[in-house]
Protein backbone atom coordinates (compact mmCIF):
# COMPACT_ATOMS: atom_id res chain seq x y z
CA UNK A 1 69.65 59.90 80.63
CA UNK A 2 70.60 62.44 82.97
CA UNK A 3 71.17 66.28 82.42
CA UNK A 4 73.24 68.61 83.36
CA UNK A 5 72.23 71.61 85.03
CA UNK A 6 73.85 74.86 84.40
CA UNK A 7 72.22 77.35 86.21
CA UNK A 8 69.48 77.89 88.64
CA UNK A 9 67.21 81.59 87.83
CA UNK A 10 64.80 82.03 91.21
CA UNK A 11 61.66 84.16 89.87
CA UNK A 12 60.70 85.63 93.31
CA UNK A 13 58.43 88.16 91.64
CA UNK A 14 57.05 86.07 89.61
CA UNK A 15 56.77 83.18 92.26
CA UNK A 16 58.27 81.06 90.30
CA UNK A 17 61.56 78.89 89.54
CA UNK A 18 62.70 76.83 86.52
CA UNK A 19 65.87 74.91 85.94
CA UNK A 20 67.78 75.37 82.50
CA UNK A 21 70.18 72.61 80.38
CA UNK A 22 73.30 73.43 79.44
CA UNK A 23 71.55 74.12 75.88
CA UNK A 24 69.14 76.69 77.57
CA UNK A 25 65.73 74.08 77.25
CA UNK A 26 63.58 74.38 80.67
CA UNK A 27 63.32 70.56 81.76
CA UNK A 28 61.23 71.66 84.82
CA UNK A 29 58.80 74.60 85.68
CA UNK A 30 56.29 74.50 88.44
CA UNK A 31 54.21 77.10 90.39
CA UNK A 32 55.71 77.95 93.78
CA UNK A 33 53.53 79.37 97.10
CA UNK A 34 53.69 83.35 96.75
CA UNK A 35 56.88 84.14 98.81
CA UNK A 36 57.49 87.35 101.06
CA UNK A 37 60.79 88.90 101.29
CA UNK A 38 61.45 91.51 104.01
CA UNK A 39 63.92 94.03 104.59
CA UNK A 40 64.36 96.21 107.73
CA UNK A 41 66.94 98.93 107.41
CA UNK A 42 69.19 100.23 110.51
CA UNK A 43 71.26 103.54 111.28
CA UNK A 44 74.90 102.08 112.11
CA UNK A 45 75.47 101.56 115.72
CA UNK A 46 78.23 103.12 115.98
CA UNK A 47 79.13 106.29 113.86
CA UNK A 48 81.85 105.97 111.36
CA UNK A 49 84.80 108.37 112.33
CA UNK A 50 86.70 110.60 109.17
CA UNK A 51 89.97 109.71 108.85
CA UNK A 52 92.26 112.28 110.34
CA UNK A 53 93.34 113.80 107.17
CA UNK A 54 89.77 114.40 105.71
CA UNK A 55 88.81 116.32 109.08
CA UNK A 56 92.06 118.34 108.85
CA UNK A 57 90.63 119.16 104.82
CA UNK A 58 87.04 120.04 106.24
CA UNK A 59 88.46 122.63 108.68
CA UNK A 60 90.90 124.20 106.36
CA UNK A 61 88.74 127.08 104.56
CA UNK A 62 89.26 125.03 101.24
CA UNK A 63 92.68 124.53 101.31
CA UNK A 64 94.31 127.68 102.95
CA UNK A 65 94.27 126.98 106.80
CA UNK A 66 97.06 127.03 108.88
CA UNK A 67 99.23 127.05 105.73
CA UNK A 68 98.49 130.84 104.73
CA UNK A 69 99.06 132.37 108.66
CA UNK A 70 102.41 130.20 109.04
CA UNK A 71 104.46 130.93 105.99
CA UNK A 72 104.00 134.46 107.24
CA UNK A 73 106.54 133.29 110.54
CA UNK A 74 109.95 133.54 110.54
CA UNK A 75 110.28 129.51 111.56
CA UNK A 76 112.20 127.64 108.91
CA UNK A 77 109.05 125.20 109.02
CA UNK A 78 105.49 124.78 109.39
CA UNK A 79 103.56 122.53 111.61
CA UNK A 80 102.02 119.17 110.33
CA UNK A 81 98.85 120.21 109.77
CA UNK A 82 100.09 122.74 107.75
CA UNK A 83 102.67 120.48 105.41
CA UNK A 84 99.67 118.28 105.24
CA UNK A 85 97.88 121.05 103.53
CA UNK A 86 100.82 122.08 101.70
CA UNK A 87 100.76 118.81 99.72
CA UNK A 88 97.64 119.89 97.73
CA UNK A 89 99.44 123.21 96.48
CA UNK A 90 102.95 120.49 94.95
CA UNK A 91 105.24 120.42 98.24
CA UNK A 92 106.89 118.73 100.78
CA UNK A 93 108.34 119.37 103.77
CA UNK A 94 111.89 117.60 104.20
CA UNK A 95 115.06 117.73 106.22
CA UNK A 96 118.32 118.76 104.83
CA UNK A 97 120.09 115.10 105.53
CA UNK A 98 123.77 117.05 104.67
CA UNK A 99 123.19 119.21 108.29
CA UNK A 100 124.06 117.23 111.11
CA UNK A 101 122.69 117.42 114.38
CA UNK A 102 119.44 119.87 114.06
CA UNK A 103 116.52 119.98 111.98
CA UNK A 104 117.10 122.53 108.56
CA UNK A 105 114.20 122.06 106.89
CA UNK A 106 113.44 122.61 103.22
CA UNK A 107 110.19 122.06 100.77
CA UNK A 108 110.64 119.60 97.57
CA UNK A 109 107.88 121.30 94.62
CA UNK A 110 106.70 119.10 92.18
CA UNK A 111 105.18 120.45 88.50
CA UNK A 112 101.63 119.58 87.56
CA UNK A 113 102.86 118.40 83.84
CA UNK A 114 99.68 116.93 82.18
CA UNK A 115 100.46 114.59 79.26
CA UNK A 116 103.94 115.42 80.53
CA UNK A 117 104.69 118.64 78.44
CA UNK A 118 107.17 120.63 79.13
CA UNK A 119 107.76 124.07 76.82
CA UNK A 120 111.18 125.15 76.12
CA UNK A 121 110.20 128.17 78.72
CA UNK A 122 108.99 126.34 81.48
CA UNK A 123 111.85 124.16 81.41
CA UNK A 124 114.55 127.35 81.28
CA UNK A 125 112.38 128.71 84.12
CA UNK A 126 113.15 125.75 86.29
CA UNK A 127 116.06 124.89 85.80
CA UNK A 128 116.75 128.80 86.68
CA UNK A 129 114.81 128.72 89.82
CA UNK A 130 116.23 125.57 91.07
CA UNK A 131 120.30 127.14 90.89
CA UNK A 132 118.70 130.37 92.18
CA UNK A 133 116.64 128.92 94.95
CA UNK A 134 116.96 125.29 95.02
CA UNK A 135 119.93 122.68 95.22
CA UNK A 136 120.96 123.48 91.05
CA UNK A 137 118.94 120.06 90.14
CA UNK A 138 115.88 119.00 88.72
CA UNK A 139 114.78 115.48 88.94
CA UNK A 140 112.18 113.82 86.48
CA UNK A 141 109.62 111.86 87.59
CA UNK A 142 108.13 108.27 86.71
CA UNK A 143 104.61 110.33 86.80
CA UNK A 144 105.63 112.69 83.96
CA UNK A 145 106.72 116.05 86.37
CA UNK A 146 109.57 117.65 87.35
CA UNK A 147 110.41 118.45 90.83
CA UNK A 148 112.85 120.79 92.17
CA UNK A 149 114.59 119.96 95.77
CA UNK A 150 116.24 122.52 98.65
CA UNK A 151 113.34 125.48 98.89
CA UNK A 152 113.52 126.91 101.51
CA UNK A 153 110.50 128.48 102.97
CA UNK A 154 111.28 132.12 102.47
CA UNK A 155 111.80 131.17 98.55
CA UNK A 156 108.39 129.07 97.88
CA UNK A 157 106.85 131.95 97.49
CA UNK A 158 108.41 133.07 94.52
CA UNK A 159 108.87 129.82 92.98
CA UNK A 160 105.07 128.77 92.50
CA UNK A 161 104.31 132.26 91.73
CA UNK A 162 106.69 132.29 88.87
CA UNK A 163 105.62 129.02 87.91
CA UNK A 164 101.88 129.96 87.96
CA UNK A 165 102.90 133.20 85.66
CA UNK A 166 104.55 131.31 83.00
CA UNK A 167 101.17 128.90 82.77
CA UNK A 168 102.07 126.16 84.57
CA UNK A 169 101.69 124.92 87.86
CA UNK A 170 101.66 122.87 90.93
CA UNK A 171 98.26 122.40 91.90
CA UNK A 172 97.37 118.86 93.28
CA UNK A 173 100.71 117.43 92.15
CA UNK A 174 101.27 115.99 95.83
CA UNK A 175 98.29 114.34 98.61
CA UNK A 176 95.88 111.87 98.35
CA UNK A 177 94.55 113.18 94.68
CA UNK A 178 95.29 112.44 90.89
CA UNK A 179 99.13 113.73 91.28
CA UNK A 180 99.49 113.82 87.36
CA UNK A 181 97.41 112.65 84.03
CA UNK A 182 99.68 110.76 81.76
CA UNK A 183 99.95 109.34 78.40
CA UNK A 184 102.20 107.93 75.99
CA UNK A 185 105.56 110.37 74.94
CA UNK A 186 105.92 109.01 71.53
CA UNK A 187 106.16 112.43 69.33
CA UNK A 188 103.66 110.91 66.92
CA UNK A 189 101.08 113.45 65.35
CA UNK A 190 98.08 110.76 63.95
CA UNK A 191 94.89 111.95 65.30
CA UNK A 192 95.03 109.03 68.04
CA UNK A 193 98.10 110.41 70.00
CA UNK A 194 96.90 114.03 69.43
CA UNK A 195 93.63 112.78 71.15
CA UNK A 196 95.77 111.08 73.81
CA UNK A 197 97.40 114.40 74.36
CA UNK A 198 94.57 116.95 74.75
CA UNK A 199 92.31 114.26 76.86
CA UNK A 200 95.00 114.11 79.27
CA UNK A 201 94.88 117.85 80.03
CA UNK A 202 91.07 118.00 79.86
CA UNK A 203 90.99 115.44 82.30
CA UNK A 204 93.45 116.94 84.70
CA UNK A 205 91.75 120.14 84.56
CA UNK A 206 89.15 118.33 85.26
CA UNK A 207 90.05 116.86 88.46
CA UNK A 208 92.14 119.97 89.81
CA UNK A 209 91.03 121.09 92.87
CA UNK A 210 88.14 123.62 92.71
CA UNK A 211 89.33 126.41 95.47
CA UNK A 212 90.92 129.94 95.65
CA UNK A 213 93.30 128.75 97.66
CA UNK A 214 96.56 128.35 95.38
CA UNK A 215 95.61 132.30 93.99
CA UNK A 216 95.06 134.12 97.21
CA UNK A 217 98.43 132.60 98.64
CA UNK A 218 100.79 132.37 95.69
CA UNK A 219 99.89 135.21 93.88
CA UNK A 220 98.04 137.31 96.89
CA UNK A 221 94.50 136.97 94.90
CA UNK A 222 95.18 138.06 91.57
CA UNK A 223 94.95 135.86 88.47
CA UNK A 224 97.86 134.69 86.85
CA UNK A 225 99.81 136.51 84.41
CA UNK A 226 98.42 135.46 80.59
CA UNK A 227 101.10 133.16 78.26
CA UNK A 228 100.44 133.95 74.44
């Protein structure tokens, strides 16, 4: 009669090997010579190079260079080591696509919204910052934020800062990090979607970027204003 074999377990430690049924019985078992394994380790021949974009973090005082020295220029822009930067503190740099024939750059801001929660305030903020120094619109987002388009570089300034003063903000909501923690929007109030809630802002707290940077440019190294 024969058997099927369903697995094969190799006891190198124990110099030994045995073959199992399907039903787990050991139909074979015998003593093997005492085997040797070595392992030689190597340094890499060649050493791995950082992707452009993590050198340009490592040399940018956590965050802050050249973004702090250029939006003190008159240019309409900054440079693209600088927007790169500028991605971890909620912008981009775009073109204005309705001026023909030269370059009239302007900075899209996106909210950090975690859980997507948006207060009556924050919301009457925006929407007043955006006609005041933005296109008059606010788009919403399929990650739970709201961004406001048409800042121009003069005016980001006083857009984050008010932002940051209210008790929001815009840390980390663009680059190569966790842009946004969401979770379900049903209004419900059972201790599950209350959970789902408050996790979702511990964990985006959580994985905020740990640097000075967003205080000692937007709000010139003082703490933001309290919210009761």
């Amino acid at each position: 009669m024969k058997l099927a074999i369903a697995s094969t377990v190799l006891l190198v430690s124990c110099n030994a090997y045995a073959f199992t049924n399907s039903f787990g019985g050991v139909i074979n078992q015998q003593r093997s010579t005492t085997t040797e394994l070595s392992m030689v380790l190597e340094a890499p021949k060649k050493k791995k190079k950082l992707a452009k974009i993590e050198t340009l973090k490592s040399i940018s005082d956590h965050l802050k260079t050249p973004l702090l020295e250029q939006l003190k220029t008159e240019e309409i822009g900054v440079s693209q080591d600088a927007m790169q930067i500028l991605k971890y503190h909620g912008s981009y740099m775009q073109n204005n696509r309705e001026v023909k024939g030269k370059k009239m750059h302007q900075f899209m801001l996106r909210l950090k919204q975690p859980a997507g929660e948006l207060t009556p305030e924050l919301y009457r903020l925006c929407d007043d910052l955006s006609r005041e120094h933005g296109q008059g619109d606010l788009r919403a987002t399929t990650r739970q934020c709201f961004q406001i388009h048409g800042i121009l570089k003069g005016d980001l300034k006083t857009v984050i800062s008010s932002i940051m003063n209210i008790g929001s903000s815009t840390v980390g909501a663009c680059g190569d990090v966790n842009r946004n923690v969401m979770c379900t929007p049903a209004p419900f109030t059972s201790p599950e979607y209350e959970y789902a809630r408050e996790y979702s802002k511990v964990f985006a707290h959580l994985f905020r970027p740990l640097t000075t940077a967003f205080t000692d440019i937007w709000l010139d190294g003082e703490k933001a204003a309290s919210v009761e």
